[in-house]
Protein backbone atom coordinates (compact mmCIF):
# COMPACT_ATOMS: atom_id res chain seq x y z
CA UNK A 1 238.04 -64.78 97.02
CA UNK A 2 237.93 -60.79 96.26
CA UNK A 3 240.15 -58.34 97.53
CA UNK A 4 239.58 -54.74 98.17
CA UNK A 5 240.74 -51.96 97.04
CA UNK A 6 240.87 -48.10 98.51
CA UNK A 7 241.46 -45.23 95.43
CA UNK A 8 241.32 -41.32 96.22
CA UNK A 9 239.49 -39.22 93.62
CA UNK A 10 240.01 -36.03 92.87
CA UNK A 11 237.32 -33.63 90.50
CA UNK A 12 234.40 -34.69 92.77
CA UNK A 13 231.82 -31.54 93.24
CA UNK A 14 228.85 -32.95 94.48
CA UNK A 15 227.15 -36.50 95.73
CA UNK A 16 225.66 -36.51 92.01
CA UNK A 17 229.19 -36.96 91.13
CA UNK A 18 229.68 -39.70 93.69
CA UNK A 19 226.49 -41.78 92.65
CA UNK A 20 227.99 -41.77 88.64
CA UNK A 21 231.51 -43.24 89.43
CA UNK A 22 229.36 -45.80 91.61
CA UNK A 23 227.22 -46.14 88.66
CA UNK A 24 229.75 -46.56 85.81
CA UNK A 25 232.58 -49.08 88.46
CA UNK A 26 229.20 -51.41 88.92
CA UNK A 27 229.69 -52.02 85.14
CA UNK A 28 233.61 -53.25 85.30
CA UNK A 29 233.52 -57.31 85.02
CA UNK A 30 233.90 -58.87 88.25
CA UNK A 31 233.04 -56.08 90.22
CA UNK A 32 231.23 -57.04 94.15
CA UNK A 33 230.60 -53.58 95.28
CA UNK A 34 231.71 -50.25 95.06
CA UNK A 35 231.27 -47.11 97.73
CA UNK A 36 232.21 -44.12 97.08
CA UNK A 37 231.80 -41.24 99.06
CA UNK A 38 232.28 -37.25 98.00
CA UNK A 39 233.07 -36.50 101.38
CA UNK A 40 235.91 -38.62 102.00
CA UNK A 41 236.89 -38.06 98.58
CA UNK A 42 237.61 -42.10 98.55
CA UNK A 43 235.74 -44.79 96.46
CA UNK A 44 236.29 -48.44 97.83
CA UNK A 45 235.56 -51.63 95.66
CA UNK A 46 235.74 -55.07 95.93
CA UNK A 47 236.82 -56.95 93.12
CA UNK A 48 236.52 -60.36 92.25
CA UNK A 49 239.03 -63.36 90.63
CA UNK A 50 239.24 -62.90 87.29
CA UNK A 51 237.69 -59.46 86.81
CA UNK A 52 238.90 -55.67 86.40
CA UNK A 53 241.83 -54.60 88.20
CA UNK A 54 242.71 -51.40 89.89
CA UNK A 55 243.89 -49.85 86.35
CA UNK A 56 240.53 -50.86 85.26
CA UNK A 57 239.04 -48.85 87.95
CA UNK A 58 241.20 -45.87 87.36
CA UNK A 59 240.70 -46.31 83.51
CA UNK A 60 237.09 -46.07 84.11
CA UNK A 61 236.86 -43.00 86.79
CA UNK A 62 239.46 -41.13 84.35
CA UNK A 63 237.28 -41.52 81.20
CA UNK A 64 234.53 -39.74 83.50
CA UNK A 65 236.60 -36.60 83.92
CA UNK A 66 238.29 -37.17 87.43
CA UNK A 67 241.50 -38.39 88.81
CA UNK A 68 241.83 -41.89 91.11
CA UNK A 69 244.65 -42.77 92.79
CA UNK A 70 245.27 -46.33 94.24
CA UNK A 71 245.90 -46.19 98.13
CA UNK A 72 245.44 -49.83 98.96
């Protein structure tokens, strides 16, 4: 069973910037999907048993240069 999570990131520019968070979450063990969206200044992910946790995901945007905050 997975559960999903909602984070809000701030430092996001452009779609480019989007596209690399998706890029570097997809890495994170245990990891179903990831969407994140500039726009909405949200990323979503759904995380498997087991695998990274929502510090995990915040470790990893924060190394990138931007702030995530866990909503859900």
């Amino acid at each position: 069973m997975s559960i999903t999570y909602t984070f809000r990131i701030e430092g996001m520019h452009c779609g480019s910037c989007a596209l690399l968070i998706d890029d570097v979450l997809e890495d994170l063990p245990g990891l179903r999907s990831t969407q994140t969206s500039m726009k909405r200044a949200r990323t979503v992910v759904e995380l498997g048993p087991g695998g990274a946790t929502p510090a995990d995901v915040i470790a990893a945007v924060r190394e990138l240069g931007y702030t995530a905050h866990h909503l859900s």
